[in-house]
N, C-alpha and C. Protein backbone atom coordinates (compact mmCIF):
# COMPACT_ATOMS: atom_id res chain seq x y z
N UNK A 1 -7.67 46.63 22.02
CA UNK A 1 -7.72 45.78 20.84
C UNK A 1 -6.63 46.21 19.86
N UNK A 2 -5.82 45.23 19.49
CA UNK A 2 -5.11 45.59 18.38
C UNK A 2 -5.32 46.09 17.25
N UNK A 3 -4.29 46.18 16.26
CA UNK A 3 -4.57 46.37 15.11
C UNK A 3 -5.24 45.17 13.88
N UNK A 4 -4.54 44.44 14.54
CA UNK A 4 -4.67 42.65 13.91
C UNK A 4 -5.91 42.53 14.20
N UNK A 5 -6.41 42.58 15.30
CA UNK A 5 -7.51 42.05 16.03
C UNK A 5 -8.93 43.08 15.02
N UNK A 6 -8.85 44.20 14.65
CA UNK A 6 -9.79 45.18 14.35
C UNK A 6 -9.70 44.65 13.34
N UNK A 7 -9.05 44.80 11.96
CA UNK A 7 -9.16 44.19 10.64
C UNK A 7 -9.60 43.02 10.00
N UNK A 8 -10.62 42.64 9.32
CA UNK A 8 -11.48 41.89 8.86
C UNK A 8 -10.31 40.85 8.21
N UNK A 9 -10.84 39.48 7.89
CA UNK A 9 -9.57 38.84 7.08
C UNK A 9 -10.55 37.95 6.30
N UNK A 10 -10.37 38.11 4.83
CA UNK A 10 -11.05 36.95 4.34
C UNK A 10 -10.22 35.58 4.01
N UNK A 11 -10.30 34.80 4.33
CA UNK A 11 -9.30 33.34 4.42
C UNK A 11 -9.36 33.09 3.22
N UNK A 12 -10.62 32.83 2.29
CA UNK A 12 -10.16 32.50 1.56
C UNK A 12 -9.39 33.38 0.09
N UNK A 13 -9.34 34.30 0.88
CA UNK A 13 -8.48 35.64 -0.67
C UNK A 13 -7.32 35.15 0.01
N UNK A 14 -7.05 35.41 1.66
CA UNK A 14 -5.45 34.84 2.18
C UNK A 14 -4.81 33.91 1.42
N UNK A 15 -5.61 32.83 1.32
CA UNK A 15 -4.93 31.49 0.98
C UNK A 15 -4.57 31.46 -0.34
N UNK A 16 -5.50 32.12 -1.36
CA UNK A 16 -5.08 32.66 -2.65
C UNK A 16 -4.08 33.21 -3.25
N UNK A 17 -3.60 34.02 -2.54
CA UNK A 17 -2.50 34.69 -2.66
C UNK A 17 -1.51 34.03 -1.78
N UNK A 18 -1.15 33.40 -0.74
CA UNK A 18 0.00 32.72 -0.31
C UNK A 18 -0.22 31.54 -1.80
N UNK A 19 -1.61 30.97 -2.05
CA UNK A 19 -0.77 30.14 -2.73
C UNK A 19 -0.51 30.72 -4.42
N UNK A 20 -0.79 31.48 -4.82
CA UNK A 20 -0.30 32.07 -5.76
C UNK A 20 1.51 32.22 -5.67
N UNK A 21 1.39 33.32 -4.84
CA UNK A 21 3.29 33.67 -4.25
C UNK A 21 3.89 32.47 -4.06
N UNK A 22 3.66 31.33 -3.50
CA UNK A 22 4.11 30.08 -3.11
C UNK A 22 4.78 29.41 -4.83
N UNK A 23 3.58 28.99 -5.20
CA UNK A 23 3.42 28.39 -6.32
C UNK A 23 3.46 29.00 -7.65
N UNK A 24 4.71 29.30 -8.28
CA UNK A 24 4.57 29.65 -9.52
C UNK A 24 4.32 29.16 -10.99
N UNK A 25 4.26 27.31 -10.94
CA UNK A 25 3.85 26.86 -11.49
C UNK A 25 3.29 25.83 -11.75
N UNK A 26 2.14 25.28 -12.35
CA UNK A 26 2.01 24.20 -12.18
C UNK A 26 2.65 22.56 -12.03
N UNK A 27 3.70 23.05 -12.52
CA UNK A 27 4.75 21.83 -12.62
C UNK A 27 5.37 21.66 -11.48
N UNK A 28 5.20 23.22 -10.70
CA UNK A 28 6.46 22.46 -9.07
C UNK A 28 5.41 21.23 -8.44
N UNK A 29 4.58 21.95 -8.18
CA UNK A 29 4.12 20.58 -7.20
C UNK A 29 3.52 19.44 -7.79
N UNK A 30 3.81 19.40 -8.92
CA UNK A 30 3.42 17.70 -9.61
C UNK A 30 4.85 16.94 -9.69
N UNK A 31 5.91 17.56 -9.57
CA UNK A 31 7.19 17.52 -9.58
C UNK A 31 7.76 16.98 -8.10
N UNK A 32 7.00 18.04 -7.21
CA UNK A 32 7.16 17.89 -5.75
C UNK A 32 6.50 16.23 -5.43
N UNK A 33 5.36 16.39 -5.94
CA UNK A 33 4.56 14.70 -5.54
C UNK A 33 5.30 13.35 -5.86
N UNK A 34 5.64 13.69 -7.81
CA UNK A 34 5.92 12.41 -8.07
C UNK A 34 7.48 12.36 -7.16
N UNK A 35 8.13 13.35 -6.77
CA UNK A 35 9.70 13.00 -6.28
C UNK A 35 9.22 12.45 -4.59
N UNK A 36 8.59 12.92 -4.16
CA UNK A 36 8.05 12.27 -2.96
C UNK A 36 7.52 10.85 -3.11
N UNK A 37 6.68 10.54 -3.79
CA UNK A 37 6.51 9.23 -4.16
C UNK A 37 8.16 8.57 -4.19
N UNK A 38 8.30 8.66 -5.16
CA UNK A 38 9.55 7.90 -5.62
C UNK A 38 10.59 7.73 -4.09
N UNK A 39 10.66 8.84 -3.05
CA UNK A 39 11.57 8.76 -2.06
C UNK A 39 10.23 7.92 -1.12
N UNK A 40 9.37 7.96 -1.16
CA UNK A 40 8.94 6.90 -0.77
C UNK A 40 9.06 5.07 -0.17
N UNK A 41 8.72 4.97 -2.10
CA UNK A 41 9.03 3.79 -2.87
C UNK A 41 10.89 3.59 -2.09
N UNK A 42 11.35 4.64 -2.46
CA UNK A 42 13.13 3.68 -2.12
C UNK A 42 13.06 3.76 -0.80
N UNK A 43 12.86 4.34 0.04
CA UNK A 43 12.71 3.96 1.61
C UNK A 43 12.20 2.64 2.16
N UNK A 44 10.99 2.48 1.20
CA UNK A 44 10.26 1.09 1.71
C UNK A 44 11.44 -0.24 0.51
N UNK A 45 11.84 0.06 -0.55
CA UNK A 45 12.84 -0.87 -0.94
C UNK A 45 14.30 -1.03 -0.16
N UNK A 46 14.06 0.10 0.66
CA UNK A 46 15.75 0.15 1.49
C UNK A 46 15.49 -0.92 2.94
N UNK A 47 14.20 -1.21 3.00
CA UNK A 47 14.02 -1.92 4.48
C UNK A 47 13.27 -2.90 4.11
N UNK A 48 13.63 -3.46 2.83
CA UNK A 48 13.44 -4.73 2.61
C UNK A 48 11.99 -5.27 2.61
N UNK A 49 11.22 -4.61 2.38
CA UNK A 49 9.75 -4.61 2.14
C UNK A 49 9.28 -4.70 0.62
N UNK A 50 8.54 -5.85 0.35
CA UNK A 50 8.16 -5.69 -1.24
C UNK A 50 7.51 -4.93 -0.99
N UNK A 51 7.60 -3.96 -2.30
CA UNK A 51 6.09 -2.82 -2.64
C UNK A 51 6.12 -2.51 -4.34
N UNK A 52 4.93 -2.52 -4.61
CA UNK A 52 5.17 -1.76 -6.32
C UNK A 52 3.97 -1.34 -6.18
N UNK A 53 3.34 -0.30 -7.40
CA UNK A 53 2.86 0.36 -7.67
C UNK A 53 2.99 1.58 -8.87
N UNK A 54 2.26 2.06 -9.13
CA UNK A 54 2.25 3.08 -9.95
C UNK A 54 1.61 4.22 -9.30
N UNK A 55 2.17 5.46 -10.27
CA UNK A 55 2.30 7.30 -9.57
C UNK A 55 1.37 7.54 -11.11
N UNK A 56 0.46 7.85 -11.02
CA UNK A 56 -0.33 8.87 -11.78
C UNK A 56 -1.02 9.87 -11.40
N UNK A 57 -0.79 10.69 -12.13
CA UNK A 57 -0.90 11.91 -11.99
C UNK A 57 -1.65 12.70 -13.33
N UNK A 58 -2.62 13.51 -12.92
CA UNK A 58 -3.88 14.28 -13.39
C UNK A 58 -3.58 15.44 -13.53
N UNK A 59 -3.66 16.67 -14.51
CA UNK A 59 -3.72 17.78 -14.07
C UNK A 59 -4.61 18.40 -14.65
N UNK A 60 -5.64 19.22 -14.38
CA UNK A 60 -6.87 20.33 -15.16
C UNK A 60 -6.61 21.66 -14.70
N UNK A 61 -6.78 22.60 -15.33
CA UNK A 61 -6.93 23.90 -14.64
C UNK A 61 -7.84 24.38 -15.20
N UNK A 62 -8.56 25.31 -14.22
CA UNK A 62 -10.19 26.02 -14.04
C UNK A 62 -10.17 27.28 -14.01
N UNK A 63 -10.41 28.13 -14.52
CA UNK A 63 -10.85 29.44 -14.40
C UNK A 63 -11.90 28.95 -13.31
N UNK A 64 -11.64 29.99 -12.18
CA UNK A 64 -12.68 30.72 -11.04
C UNK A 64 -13.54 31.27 -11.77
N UNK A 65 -14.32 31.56 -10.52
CA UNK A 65 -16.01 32.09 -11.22
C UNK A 65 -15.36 33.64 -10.90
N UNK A 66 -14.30 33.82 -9.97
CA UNK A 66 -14.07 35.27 -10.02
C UNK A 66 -13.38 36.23 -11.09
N UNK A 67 -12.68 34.86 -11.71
CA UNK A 67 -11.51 35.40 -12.98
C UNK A 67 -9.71 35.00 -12.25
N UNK A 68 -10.15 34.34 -11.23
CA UNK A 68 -8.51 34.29 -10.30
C UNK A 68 -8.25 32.63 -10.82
N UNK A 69 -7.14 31.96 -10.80
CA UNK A 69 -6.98 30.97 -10.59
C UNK A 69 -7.05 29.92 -9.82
């Protein structure tokens, strides 16, 4: 058995911390969405497809019950 294999992993502290390190602020990935939208939108206007709509966007932030974000 490995080393990997012996050591316990809790997924969800993992994912916490990749997305902590990942994400330094709240603004990249509301930034990331609405620019995805928008390359969207001109893809489907580049092939001659009507489309409209609107991009809204929400943001709240929560204190954890642990004290983490």
């Amino acid at each position: 058995m490995s080393k990997a294999e012996e050591m316990p992993m809790d997924k969800s502290r993992a994912i916490a911390i990749l997305a902590r390190s990942t994400v330094k602020s709240w603004i990249e990935p509301v930034v990331e969405l609405v620019t995805n939208c928008d390359d969207a939108y001109k893809i489907l206007e580049n092939s001659k497809k009507v489309c409209s709509g609107n991009i809204k966007v929400s943001v709240s932030r929560k204190k954890a019950e642990n004290g983490h974000l």
